[in-house]
C-alpha atoms as a PDB file:
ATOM      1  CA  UNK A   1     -20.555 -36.590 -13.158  1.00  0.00           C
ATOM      2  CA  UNK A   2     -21.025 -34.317 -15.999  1.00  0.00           C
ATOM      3  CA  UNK A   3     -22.228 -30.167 -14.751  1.00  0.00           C
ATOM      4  CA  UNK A   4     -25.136 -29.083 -15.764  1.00  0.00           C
ATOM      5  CA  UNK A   5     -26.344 -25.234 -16.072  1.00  0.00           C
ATOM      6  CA  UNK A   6     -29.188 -23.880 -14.393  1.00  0.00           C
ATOM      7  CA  UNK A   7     -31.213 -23.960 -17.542  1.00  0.00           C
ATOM      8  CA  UNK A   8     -30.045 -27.817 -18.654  1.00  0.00           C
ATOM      9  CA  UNK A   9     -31.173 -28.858 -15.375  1.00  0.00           C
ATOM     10  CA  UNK A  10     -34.814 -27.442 -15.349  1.00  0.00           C
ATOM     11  CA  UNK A  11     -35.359 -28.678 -19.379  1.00  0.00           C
ATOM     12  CA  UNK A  12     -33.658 -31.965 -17.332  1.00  0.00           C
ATOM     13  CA  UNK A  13     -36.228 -32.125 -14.652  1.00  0.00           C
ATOM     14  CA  UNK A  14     -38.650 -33.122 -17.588  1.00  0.00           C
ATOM     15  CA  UNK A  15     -36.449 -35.775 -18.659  1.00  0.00           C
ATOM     16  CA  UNK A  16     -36.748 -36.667 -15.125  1.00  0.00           C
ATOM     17  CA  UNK A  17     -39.924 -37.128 -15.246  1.00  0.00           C
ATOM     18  CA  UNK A  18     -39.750 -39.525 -17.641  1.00  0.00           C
ATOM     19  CA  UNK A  19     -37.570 -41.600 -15.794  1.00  0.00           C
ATOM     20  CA  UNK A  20     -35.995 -40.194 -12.213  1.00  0.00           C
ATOM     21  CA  UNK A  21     -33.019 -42.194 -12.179  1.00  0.00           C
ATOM     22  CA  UNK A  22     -30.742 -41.904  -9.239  1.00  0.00           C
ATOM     23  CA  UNK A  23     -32.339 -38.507  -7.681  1.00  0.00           C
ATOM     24  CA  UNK A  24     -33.635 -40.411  -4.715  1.00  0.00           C
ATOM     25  CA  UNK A  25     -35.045 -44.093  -3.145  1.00  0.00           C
ATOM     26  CA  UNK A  26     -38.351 -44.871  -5.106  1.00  0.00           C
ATOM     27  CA  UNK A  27     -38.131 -48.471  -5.181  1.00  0.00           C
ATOM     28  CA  UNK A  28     -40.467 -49.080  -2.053  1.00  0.00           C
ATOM     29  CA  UNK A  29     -44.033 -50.233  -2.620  1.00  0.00           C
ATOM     30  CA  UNK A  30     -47.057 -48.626  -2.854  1.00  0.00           C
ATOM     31  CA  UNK A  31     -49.638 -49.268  -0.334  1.00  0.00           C
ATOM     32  CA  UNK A  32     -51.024 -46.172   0.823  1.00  0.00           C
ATOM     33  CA  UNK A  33     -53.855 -44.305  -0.202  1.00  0.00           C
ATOM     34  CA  UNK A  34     -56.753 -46.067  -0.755  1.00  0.00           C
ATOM     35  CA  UNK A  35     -59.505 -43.204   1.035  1.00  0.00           C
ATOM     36  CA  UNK A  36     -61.732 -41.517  -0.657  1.00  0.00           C
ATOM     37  CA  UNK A  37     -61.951 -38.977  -3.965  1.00  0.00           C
ATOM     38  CA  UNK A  38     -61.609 -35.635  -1.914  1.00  0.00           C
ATOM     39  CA  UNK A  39     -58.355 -33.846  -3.014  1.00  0.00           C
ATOM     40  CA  UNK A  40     -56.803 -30.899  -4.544  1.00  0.00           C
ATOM     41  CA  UNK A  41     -57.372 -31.644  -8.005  1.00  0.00           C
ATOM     42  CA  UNK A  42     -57.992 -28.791 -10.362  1.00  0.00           C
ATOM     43  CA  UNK A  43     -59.381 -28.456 -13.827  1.00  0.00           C
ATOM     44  CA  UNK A  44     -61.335 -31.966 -13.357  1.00  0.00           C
ATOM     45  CA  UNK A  45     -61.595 -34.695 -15.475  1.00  0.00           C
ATOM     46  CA  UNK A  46     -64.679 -36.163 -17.310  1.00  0.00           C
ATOM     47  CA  UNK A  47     -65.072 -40.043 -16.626  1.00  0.00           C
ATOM     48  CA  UNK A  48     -65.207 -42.074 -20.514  1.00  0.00           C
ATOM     49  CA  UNK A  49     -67.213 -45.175 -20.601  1.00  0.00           C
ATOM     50  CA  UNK A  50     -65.510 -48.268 -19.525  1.00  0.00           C
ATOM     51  CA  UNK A  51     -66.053 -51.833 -18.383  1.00  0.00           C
ATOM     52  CA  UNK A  52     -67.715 -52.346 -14.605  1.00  0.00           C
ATOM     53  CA  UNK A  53     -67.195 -54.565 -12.595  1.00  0.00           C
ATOM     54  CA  UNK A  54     -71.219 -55.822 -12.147  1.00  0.00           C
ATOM     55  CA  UNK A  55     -71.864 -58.966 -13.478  1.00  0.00           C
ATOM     56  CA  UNK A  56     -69.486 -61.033 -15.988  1.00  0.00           C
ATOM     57  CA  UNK A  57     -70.535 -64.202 -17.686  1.00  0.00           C
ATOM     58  CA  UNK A  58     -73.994 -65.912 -16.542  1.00  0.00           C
ATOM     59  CA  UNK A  59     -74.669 -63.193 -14.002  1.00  0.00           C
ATOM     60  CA  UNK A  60     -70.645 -63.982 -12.075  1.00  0.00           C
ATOM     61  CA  UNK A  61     -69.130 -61.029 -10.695  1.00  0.00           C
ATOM     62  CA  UNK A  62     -66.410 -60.263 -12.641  1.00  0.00           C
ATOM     63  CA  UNK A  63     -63.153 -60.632 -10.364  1.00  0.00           C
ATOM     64  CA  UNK A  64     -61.138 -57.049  -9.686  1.00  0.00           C
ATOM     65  CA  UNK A  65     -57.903 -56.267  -8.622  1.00  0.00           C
ATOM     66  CA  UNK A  66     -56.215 -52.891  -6.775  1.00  0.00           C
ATOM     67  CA  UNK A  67     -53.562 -50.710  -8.860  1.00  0.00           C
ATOM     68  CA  UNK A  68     -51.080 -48.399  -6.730  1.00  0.00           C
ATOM     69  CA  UNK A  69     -48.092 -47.222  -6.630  1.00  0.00           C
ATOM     70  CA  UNK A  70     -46.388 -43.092  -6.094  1.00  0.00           C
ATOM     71  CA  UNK A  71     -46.736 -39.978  -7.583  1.00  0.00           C
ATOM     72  CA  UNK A  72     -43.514 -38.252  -8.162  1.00  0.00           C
ATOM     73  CA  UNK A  73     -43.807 -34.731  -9.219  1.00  0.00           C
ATOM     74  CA  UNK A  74     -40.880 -32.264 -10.010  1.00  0.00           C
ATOM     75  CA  UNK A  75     -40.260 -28.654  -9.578  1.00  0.00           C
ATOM     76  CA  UNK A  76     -37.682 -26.070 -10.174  1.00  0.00           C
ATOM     77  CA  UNK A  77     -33.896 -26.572  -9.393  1.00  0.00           C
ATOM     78  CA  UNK A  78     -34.598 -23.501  -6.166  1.00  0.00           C
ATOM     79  CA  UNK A  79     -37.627 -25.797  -4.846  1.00  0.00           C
ATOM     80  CA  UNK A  80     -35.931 -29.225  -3.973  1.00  0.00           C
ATOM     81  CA  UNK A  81     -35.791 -30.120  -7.536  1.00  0.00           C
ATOM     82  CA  UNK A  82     -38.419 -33.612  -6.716  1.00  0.00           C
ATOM     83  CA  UNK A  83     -41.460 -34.262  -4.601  1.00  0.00           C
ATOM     84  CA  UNK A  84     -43.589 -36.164  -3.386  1.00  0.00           C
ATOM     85  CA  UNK A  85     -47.276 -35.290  -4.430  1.00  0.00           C
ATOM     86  CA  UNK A  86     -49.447 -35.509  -1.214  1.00  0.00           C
ATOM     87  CA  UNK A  87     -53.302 -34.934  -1.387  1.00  0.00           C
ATOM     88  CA  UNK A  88     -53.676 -35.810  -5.323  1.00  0.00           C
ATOM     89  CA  UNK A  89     -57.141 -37.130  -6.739  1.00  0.00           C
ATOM     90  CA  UNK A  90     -56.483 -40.328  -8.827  1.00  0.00           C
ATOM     91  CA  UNK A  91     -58.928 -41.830 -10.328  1.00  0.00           C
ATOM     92  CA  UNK A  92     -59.774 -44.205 -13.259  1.00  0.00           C
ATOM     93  CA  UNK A  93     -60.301 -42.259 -16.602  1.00  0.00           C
ATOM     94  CA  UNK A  94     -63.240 -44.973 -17.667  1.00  0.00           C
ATOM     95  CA  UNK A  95     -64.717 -45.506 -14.413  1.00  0.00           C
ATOM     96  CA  UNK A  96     -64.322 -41.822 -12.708  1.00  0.00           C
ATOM     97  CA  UNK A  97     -66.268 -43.559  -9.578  1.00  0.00           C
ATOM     98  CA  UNK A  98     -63.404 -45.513  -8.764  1.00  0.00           C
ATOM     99  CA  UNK A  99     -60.902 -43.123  -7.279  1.00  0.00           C
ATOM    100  CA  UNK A 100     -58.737 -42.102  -3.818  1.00  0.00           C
ATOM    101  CA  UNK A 101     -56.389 -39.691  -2.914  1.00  0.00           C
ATOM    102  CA  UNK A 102     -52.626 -39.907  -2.155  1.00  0.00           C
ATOM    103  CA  UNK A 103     -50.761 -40.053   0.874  1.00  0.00           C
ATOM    104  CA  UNK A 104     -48.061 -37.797   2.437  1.00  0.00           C
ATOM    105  CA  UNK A 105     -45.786 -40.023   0.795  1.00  0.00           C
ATOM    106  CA  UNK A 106     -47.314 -39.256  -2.699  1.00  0.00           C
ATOM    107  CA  UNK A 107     -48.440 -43.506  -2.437  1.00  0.00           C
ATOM    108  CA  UNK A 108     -52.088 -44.467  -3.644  1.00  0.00           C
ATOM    109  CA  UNK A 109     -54.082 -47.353  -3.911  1.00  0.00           C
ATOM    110  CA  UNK A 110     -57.124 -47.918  -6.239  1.00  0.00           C
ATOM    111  CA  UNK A 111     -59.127 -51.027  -5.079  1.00  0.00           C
ATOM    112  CA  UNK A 112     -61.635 -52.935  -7.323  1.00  0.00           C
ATOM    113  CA  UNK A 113     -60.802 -52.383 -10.521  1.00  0.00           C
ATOM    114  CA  UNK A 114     -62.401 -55.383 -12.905  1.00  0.00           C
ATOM    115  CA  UNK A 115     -59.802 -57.940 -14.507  1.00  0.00           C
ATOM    116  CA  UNK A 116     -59.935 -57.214 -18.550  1.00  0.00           C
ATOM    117  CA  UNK A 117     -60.913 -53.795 -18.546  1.00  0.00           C
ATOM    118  CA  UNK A 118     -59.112 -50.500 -19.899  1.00  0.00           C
ATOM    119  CA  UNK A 119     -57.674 -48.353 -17.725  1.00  0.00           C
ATOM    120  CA  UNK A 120     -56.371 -44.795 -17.780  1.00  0.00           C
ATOM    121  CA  UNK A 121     -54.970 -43.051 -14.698  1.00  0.00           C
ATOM    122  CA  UNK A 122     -55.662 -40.066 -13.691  1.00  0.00           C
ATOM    123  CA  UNK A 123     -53.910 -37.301 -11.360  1.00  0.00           C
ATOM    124  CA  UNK A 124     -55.540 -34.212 -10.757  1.00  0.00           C
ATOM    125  CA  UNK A 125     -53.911 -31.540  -8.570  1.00  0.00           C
ATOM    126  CA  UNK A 126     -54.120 -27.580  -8.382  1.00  0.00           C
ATOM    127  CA  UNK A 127     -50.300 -27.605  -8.500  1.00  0.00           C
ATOM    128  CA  UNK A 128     -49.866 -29.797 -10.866  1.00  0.00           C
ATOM    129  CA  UNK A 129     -50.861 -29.738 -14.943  1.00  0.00           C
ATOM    130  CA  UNK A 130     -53.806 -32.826 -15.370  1.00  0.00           C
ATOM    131  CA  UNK A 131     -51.887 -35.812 -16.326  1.00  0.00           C
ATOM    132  CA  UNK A 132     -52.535 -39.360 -17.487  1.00  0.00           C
ATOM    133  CA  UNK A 133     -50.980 -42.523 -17.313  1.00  0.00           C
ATOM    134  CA  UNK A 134     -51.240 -44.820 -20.785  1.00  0.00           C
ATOM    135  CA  UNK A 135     -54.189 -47.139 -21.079  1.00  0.00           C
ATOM    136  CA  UNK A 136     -53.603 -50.135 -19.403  1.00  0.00           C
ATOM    137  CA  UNK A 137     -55.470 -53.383 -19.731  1.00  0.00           C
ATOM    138  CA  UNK A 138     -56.025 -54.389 -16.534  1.00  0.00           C
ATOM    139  CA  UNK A 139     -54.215 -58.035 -15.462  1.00  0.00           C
ATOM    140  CA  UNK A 140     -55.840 -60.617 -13.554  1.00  0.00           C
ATOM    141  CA  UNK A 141     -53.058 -59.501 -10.404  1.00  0.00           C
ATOM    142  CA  UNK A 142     -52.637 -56.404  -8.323  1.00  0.00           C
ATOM    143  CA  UNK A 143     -50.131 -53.523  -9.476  1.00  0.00           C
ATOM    144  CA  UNK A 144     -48.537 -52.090  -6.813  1.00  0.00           C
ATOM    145  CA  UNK A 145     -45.761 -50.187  -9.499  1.00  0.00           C
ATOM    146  CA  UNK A 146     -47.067 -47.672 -11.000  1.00  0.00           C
ATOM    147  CA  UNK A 147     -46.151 -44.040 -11.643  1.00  0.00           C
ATOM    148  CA  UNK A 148     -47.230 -40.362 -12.144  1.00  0.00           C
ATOM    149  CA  UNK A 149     -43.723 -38.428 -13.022  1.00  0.00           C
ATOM    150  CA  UNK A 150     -45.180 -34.944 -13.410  1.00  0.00           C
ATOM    151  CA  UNK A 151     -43.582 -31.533 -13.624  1.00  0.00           C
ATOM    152  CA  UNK A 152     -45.211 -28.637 -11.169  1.00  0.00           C
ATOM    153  CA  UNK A 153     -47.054 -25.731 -13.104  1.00  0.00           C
ATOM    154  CA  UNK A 154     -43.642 -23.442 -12.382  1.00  0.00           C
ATOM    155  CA  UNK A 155     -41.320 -26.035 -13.865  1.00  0.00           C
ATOM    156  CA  UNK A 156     -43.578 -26.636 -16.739  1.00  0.00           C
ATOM    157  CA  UNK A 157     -43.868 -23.133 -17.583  1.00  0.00           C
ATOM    158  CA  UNK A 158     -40.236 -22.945 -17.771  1.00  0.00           C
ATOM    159  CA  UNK A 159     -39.849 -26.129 -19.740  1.00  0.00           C
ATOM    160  CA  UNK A 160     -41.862 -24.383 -22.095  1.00  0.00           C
ATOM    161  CA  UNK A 161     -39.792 -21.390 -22.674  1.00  0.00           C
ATOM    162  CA  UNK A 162     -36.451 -22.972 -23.042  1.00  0.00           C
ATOM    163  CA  UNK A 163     -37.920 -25.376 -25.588  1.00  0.00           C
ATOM    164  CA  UNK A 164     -39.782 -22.115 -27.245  1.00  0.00           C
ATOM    165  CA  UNK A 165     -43.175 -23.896 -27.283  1.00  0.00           C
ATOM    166  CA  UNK A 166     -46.852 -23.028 -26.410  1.00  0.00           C
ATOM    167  CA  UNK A 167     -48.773 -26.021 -24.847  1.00  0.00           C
ATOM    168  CA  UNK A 168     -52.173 -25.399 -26.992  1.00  0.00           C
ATOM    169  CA  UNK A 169     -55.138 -25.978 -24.054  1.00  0.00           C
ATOM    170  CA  UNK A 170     -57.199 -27.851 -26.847  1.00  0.00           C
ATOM    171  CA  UNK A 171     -54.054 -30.537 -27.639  1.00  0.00           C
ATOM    172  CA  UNK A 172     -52.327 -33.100 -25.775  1.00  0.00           C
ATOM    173  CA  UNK A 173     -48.757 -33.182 -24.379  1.00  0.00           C
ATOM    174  CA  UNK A 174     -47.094 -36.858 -24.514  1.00  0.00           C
ATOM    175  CA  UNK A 175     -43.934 -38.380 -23.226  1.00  0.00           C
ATOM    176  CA  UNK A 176     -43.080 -41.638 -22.457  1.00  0.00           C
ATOM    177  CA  UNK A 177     -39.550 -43.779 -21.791  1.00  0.00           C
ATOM    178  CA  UNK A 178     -37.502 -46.121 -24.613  1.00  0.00           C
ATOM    179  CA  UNK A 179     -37.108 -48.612 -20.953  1.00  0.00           C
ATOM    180  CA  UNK A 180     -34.412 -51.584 -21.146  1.00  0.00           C
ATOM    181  CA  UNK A 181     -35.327 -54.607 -19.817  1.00  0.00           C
ATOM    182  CA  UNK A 182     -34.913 -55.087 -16.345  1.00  0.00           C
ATOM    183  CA  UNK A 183     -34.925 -50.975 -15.689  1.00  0.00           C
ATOM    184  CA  UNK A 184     -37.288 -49.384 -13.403  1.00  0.00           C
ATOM    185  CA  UNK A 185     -37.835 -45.845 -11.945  1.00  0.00           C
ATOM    186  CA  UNK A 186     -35.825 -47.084  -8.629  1.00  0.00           C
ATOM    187  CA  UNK A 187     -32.721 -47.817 -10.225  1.00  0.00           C
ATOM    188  CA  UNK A 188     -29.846 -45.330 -10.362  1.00  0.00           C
ATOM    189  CA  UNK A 189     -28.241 -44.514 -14.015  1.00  0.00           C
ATOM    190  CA  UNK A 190     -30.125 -44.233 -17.347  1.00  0.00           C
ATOM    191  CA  UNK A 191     -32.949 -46.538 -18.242  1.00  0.00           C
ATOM    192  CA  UNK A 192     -32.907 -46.009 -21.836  1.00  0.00           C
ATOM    193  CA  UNK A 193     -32.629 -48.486 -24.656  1.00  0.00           C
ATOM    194  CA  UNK A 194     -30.147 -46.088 -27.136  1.00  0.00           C
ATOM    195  CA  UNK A 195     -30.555 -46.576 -30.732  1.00  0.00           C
ATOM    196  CA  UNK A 196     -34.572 -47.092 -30.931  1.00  0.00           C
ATOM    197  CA  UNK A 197     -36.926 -44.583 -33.142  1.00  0.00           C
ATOM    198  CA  UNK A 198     -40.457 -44.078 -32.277  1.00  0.00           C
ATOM    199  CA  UNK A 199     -43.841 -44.593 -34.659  1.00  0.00           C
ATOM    200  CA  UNK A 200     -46.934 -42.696 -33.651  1.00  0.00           C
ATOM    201  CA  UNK A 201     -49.790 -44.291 -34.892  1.00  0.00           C
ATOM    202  CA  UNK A 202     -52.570 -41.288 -35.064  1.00  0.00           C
ATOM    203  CA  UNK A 203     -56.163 -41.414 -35.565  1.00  0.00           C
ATOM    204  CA  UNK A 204     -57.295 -40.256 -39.109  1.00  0.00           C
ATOM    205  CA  UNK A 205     -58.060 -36.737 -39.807  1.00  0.00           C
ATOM    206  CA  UNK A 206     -55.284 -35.388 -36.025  1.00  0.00           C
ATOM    207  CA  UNK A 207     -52.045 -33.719 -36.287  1.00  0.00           C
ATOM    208  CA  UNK A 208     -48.961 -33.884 -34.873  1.00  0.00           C
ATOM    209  CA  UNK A 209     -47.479 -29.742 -34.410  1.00  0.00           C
ATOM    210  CA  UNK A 210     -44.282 -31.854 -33.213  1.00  0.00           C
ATOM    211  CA  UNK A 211     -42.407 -34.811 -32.092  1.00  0.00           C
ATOM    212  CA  UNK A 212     -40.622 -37.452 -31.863  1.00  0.00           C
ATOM    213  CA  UNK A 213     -38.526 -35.307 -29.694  1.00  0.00           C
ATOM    214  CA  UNK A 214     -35.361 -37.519 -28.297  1.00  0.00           C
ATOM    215  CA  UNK A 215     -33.717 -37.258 -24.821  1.00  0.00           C
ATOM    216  CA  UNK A 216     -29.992 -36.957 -25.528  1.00  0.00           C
ATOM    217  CA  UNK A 217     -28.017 -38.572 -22.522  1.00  0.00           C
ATOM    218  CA  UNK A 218     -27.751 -35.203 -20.179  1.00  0.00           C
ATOM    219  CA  UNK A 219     -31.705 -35.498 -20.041  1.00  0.00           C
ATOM    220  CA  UNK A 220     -32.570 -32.348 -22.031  1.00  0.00           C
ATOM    221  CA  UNK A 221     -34.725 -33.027 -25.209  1.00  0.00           C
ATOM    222  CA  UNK A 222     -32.307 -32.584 -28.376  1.00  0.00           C
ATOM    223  CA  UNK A 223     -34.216 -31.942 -31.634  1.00  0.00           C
ATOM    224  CA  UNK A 224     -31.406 -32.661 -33.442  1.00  0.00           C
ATOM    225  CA  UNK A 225     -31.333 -36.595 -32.540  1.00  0.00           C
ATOM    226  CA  UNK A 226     -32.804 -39.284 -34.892  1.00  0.00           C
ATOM    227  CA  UNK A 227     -33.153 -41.816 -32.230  1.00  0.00           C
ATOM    228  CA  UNK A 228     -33.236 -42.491 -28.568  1.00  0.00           C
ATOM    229  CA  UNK A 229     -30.265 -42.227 -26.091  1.00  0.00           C
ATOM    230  CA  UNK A 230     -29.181 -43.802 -22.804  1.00  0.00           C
ATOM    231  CA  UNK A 231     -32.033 -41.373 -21.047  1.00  0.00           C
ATOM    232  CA  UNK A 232     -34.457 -43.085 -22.899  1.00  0.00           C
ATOM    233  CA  UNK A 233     -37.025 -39.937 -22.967  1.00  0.00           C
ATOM    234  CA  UNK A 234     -38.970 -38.703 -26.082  1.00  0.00           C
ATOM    235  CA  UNK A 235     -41.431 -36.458 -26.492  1.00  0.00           C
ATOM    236  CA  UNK A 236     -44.748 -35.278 -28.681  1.00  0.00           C
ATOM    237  CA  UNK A 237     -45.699 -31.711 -28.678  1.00  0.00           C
ATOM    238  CA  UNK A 238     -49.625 -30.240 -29.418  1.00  0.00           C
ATOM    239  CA  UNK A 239     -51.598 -33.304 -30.301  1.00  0.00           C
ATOM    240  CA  UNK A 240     -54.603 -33.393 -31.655  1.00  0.00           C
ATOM    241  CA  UNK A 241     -57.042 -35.339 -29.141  1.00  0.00           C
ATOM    242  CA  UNK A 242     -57.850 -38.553 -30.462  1.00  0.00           C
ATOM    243  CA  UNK A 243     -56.807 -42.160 -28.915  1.00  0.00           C
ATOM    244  CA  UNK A 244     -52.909 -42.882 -30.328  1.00  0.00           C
ATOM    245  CA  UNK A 245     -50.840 -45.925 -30.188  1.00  0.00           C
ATOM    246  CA  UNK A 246     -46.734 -45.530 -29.965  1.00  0.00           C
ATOM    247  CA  UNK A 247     -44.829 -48.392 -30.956  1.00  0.00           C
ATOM    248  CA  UNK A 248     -41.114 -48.678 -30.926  1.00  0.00           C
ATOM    249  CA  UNK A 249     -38.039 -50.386 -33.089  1.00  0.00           C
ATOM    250  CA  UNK A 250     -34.183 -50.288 -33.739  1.00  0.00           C
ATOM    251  CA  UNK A 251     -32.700 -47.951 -35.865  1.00  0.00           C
ATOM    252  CA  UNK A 252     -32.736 -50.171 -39.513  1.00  0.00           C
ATOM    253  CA  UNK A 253     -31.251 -47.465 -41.779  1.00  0.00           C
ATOM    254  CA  UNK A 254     -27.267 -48.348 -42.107  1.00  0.00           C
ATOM    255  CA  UNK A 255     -26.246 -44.743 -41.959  1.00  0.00           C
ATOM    256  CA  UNK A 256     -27.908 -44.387 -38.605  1.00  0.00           C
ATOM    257  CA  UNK A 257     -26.775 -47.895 -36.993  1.00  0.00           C
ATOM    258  CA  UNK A 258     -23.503 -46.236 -37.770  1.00  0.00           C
ATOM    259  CA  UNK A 259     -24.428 -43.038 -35.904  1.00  0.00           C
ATOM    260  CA  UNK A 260     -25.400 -45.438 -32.998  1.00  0.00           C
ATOM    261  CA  UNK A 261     -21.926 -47.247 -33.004  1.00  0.00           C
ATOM    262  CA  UNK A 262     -19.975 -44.204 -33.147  1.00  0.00           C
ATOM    263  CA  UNK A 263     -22.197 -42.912 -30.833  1.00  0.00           C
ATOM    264  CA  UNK A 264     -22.142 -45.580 -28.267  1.00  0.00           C
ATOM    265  CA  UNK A 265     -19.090 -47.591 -29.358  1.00  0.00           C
ATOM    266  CA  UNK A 266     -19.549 -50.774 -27.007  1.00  0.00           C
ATOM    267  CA  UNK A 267     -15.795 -50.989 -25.488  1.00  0.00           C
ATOM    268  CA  UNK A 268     -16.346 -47.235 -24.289  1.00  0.00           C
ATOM    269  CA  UNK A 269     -19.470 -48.575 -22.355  1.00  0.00           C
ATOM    270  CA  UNK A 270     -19.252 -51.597 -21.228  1.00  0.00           C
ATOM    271  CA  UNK A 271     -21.966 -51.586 -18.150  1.00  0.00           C
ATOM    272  CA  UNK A 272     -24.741 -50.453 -20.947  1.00  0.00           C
ATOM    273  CA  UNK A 273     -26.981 -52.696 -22.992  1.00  0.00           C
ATOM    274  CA  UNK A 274     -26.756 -51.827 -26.061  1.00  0.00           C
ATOM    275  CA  UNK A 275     -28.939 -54.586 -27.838  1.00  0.00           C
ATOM    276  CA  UNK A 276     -30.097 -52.068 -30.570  1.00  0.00           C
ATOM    277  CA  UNK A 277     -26.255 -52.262 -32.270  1.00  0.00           C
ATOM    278  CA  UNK A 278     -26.609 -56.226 -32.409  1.00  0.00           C
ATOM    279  CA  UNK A 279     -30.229 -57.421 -32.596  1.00  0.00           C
ATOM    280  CA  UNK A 280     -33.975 -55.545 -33.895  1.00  0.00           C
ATOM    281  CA  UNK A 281     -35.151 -55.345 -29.914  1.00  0.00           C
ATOM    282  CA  UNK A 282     -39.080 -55.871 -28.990  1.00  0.00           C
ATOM    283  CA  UNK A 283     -40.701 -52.922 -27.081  1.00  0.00           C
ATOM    284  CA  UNK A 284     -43.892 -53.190 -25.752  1.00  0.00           C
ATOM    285  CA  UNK A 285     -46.895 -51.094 -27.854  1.00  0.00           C
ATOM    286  CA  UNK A 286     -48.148 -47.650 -25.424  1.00  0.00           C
ATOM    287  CA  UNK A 287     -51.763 -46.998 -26.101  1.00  0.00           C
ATOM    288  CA  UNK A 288     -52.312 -43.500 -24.997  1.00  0.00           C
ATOM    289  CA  UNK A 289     -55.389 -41.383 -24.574  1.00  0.00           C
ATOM    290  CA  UNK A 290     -54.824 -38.192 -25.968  1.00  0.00           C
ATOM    291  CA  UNK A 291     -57.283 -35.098 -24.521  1.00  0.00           C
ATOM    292  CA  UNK A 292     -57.490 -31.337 -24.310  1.00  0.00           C
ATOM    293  CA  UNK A 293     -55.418 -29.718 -21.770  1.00  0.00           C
ATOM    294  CA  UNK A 294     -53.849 -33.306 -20.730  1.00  0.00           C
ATOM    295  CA  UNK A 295     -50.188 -34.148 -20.112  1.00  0.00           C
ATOM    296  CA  UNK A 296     -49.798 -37.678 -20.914  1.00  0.00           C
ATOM    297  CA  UNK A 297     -46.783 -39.617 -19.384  1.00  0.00           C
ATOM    298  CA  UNK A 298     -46.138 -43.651 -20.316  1.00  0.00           C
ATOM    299  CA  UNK A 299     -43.639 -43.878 -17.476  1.00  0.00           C
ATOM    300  CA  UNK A 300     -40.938 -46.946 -16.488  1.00  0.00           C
ATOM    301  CA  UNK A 301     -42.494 -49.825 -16.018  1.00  0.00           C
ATOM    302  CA  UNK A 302     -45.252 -49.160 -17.833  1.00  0.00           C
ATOM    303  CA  UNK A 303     -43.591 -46.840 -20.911  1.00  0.00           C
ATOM    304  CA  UNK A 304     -42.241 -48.141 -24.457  1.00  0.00           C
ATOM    305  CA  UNK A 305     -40.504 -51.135 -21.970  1.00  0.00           C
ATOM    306  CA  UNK A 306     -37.598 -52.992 -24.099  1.00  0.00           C
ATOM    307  CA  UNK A 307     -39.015 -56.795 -24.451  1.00  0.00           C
ATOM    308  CA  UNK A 308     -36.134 -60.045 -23.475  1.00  0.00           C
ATOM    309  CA  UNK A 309     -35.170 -61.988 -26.437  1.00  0.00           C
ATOM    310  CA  UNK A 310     -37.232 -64.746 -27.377  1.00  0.00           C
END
């Protein structure tokens, strides 16, 4: 297992939070946490229009569903490194009434959210930066899967510094995972699908200061890659607020697919997929809700997820 310094590691634990891979069991369910909207959160969040859940076709309730899962967060190397985030208020970015607060075991629960509607979740914490999930469109099942992967306010500061950026309070911060298929947060190793490049799709008139920003494999974002790694992790720096889409694809451009193979030449890794060297992979679209102040993170499952073959 390859050393990391001191710094590596805490620019890591954000690569972490893209994925956490290995650093501990995660794969349980989520069940708990389905009280009330008391909690901790600071800086608040203001609820956008959505769908309710009153009345669907002809006056018939429309049928809702309950969304849960954990809420990892991640501090400095000297503080444990992980935790779990206990007494969190998540909520529903559309429908702020809809909201509960997380267990001791960072697990949540929010019950009766309608089938069909749009979805953005929300973690608000005094320890924690405000963070959304991407916008989901809500199934006509229960989620019990998904993730907040968020670094503490002293780890983020830090991240900061070593990358020698300024998070601008009227911009966005966005991450989000390249996932292969069958890969979530549980599993131990990388989750990345190597060799795919990212398109941000922005709303007219918003800028970008910077980004795509790829992972290399150690977990520490490398400005000097032109596509994803094993890790999987990318990252977009000070956007503009606005409502983005990221959509992902293989490397097409023959001097890079030769970068990938001599990157990752398949007989040196054997137990990786590699589908990006052989085929153009599918990767599920990540609509993402850019606002002031926000850290947005499109975790595994629920990230730029790596789609089977047809």
């Amino acid at each position: 297992m390859k050393t990391l310094s001191w710094k590596s590691i805490s620019l890591a634990l954000l690569g972490s939070a893209l994925l956490f891979g290995g650093c501990g069991d995660s794969s349980s369910s989520a069940t708990g946490g389905s009280g009330g909207s008391a909690g901790t959160g600071g800086g608040g969040a203001a609820g956008e229009g959505g769908e309710g859940g009153e009345g669907g076709v002809g006056g018939t309730p429309v049928p809702t569903v309950s969304v849960g899962g954990i809420a990892w967060g991640f501090t400095l190397p000297g503080q444990g490194g992980y935790d779990l985030i206990a007494n969190a208020t998540i909520s529903v970015l559309e429908m702020p009434e809809l909201s509960t607060t997380s267990n001791a075991d960072g697990e949540f629960t929010v019950e009766g959210i309608p089938v069909g509607s749009t979805a953005t979740f929300v973690l608000e914490h005094a320890s924690y930066p405000l963070t959304y999930t991407k916008t989901h469109t809500i199934p006509d099942t229960d989620i019990d899967n998904l993730t907040f992967q968020v670094p503490n306010n002293g780890l983020y500061a830090v991240i900061e510094i070593q990358l020698g950026i300024t998070s601008d309070p009227e911009k966005c911060q966005m991450v989000s995972t390249f996932t292969r298929v069958g890969r979530t947060i549980g599993d131990a190793g990388h989750h990345g699908q190597a060799g795919a490049v990212l398109t941000i799709d922005a709303p007219d008139g918003t800028t970008v200061e910077e980004g795509p920003i790829y992972f290399g494999d150690n977990v520490v974002p490398d400005r000097s890659r032109s596509y994803s790694s094993l890790d999987g992790g990318v990252l977009i720096v000070n956007a503009d607020p606005g409502d983005y889409t990221l959509t992902a694809a293989c490397v097409s451009d023959p001097d890079l697919k030769a970068e990938l193979l001599a990157e990752y030449p398949p007989e040196d890794y054997p137990d990786q997929d590699l589908r990006c060297l052989i085929e153009d992979v599918p990767f599920e679209p990540v609509a993402m809700k850019c606002r002031a102040g926000v850290f947005v993170n499109a975790s595994p499952s629920y990230g730029l997820q790596a789609l089977p073959a047809e």
